[in-house]
C-alpha atoms as a PDB file:
ATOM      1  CA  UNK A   1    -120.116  -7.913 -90.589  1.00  0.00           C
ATOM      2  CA  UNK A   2    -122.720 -10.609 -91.275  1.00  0.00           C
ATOM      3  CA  UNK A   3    -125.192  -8.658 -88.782  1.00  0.00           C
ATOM      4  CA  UNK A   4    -124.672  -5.070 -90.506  1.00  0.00           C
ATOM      5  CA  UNK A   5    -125.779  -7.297 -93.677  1.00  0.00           C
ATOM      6  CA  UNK A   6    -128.645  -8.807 -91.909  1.00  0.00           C
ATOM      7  CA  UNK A   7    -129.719  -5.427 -90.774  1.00  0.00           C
ATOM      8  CA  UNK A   8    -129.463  -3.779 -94.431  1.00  0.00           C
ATOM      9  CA  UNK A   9    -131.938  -6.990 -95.712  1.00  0.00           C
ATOM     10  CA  UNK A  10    -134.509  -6.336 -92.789  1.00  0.00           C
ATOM     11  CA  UNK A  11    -134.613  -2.060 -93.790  1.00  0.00           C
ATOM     12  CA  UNK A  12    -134.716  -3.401 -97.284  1.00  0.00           C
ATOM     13  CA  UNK A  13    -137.908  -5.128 -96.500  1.00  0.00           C
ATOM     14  CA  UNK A  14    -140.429  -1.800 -95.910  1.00  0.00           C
ATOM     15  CA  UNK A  15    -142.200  -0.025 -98.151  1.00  0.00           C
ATOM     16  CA  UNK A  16    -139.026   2.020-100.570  1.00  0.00           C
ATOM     17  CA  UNK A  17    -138.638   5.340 -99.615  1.00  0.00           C
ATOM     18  CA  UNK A  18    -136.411   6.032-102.543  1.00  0.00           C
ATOM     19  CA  UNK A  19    -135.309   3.060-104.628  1.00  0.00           C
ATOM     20  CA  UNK A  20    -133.673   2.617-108.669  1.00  0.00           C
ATOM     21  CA  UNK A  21    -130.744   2.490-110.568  1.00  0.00           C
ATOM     22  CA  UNK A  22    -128.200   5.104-110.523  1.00  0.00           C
ATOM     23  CA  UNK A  23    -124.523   6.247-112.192  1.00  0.00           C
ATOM     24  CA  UNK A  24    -121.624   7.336-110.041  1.00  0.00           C
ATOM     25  CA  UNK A  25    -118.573   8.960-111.395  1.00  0.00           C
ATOM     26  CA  UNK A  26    -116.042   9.994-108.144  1.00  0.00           C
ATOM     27  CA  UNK A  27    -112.633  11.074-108.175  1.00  0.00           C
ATOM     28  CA  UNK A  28    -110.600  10.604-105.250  1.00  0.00           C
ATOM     29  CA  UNK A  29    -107.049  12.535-105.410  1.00  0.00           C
ATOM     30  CA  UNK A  30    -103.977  11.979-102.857  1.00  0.00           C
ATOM     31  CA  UNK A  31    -101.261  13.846-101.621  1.00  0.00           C
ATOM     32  CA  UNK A  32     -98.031  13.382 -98.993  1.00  0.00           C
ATOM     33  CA  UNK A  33     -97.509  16.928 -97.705  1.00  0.00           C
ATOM     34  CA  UNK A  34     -98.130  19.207-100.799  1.00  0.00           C
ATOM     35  CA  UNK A  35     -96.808  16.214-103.083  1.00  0.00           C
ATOM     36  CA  UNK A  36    -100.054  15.294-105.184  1.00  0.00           C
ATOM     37  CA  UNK A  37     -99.469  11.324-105.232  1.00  0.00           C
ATOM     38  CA  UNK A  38    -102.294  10.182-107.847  1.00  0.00           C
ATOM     39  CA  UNK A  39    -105.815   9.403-107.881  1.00  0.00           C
ATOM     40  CA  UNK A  40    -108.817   7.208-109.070  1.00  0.00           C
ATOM     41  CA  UNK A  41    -111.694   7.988-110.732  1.00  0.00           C
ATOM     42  CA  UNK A  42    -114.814   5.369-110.803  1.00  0.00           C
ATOM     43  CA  UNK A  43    -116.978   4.986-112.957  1.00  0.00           C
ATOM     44  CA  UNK A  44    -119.860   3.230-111.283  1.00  0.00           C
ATOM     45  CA  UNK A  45    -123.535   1.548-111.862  1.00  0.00           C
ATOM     46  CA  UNK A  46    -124.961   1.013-109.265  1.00  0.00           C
ATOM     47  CA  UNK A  47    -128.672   0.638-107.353  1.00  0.00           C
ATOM     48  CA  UNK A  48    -130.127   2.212-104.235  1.00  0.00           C
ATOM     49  CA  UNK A  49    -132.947   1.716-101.580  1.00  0.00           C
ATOM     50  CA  UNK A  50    -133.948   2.699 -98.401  1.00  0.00           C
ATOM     51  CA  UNK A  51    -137.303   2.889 -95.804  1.00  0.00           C
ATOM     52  CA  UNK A  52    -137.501   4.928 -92.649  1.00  0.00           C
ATOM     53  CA  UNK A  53    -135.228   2.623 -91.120  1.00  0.00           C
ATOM     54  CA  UNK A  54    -132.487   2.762 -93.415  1.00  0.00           C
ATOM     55  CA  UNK A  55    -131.388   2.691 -96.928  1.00  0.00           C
ATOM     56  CA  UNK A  56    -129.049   0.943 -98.930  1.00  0.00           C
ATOM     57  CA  UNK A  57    -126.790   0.794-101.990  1.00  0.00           C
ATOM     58  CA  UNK A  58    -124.410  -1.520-104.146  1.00  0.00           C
ATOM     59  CA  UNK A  59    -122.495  -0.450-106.926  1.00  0.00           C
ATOM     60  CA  UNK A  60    -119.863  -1.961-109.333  1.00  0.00           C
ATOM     61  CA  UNK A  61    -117.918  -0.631-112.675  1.00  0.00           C
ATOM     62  CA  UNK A  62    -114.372   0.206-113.917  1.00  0.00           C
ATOM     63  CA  UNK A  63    -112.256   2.637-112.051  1.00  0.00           C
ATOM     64  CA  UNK A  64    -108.590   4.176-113.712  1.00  0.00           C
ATOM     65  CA  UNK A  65    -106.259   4.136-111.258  1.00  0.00           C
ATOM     66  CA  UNK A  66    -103.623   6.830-112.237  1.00  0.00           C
ATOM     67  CA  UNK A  67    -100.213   7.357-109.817  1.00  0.00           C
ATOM     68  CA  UNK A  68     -98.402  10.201-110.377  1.00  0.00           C
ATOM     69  CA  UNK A  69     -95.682   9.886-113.019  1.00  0.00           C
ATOM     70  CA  UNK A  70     -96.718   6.395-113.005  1.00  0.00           C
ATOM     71  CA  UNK A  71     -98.985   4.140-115.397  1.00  0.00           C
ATOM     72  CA  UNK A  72    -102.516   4.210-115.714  1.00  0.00           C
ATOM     73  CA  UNK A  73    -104.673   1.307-114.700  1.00  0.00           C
ATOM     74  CA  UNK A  74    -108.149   0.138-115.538  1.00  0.00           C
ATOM     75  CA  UNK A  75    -109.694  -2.445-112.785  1.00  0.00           C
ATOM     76  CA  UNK A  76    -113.163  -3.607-111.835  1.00  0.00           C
ATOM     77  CA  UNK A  77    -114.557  -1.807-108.495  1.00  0.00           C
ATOM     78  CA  UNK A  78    -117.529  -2.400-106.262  1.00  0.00           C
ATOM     79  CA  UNK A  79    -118.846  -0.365-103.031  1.00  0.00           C
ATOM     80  CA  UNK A  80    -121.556  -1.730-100.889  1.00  0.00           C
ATOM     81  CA  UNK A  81    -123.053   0.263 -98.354  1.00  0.00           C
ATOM     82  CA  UNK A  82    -126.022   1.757 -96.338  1.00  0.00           C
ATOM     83  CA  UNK A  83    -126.903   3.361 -92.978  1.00  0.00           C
ATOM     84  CA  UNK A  84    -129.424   2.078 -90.025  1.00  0.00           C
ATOM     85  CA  UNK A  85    -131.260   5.803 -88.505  1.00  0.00           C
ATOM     86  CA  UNK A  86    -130.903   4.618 -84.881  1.00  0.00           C
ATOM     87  CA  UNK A  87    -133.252   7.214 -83.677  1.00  0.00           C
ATOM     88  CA  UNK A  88    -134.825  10.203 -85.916  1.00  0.00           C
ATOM     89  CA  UNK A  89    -131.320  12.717 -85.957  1.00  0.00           C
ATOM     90  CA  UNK A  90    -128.884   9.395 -85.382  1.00  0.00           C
ATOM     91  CA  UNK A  91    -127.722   6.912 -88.147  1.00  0.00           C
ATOM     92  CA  UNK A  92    -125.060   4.584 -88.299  1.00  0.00           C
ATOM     93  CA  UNK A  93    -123.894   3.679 -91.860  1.00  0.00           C
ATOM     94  CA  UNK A  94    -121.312   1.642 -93.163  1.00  0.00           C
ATOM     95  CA  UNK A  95    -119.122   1.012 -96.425  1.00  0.00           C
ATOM     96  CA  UNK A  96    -117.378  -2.108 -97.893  1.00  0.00           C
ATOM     97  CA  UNK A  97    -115.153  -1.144-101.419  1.00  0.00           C
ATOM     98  CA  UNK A  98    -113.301  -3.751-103.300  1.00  0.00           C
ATOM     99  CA  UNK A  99    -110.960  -3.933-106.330  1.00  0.00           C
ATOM    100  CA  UNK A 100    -110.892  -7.168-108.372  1.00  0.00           C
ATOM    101  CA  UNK A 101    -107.437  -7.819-109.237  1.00  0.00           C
ATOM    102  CA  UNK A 102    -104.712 -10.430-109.126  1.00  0.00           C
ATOM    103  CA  UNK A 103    -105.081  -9.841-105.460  1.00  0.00           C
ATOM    104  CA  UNK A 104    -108.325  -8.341-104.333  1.00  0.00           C
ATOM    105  CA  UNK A 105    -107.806  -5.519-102.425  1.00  0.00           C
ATOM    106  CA  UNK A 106    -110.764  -4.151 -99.659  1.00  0.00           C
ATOM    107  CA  UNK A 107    -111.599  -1.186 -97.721  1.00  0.00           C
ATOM    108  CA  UNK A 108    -114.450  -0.708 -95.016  1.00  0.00           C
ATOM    109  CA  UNK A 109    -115.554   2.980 -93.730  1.00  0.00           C
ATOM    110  CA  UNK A 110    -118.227   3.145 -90.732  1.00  0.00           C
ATOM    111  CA  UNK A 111    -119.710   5.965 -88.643  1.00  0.00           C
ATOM    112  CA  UNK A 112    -122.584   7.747 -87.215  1.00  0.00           C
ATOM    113  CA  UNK A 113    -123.971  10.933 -87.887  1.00  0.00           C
ATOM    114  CA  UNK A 114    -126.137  13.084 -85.859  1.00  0.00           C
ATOM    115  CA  UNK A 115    -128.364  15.736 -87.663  1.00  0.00           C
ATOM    116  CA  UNK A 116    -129.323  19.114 -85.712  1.00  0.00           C
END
């Protein structure tokens, strides 16, 4: 983890190929089966960056957690994320969320992608 951080600071160094703030509203639904479970919608600020080695983002804001049949809840969220391009149609990215709560709760997502 602290190298994919060291490597998002070092492609945060060249010259911005795309860089400023930015507003994120996502809604993420789940189901068991054909059950519909819930879902959470964010509501994010957040700021991006990138080079031709990579890019960057962090972003942070309130998201409503609603089960189904269940109560609604409002909790801070934060993402922080950004992909390396390993060669010119190969990246690797990577994603750490969080929710700020009694007990803080964290996800991580990683991959690569290859473009034709």
């Amino acid at each position: 983890m602290k190298k994919f951080i060291a490597i998002l600071s070092v492609a945060a160094l060249g010259t911005p190929a795309l860089a400023g703030p930015y507003v994120n509203v996502e809604n993420n639904s789940g189901f068991s089966g054909s059950d519909f479970t819930g879902h959470t919608t964010d509501f994010h600020l957040g700021y991006e960056s990138g080079n031709e080695v990579g890019s960057y983002y962090v972003q942070f804001g309130p998201s409503v957690f609603a089960p189904d049949g269940g109560v609604e809840e409002t909790k801070l969220t934060g993402k922080l994320g950004g992909s390396i391009n390993a060669t010119d149609r190969v990246s690797v990215y990577g994603e750490i969320a969080a929710t700020f709560d009694d007990v803080n709760a964290y996800g991580t997502k990683v991959g690569v992608k290859y473009s034709f």
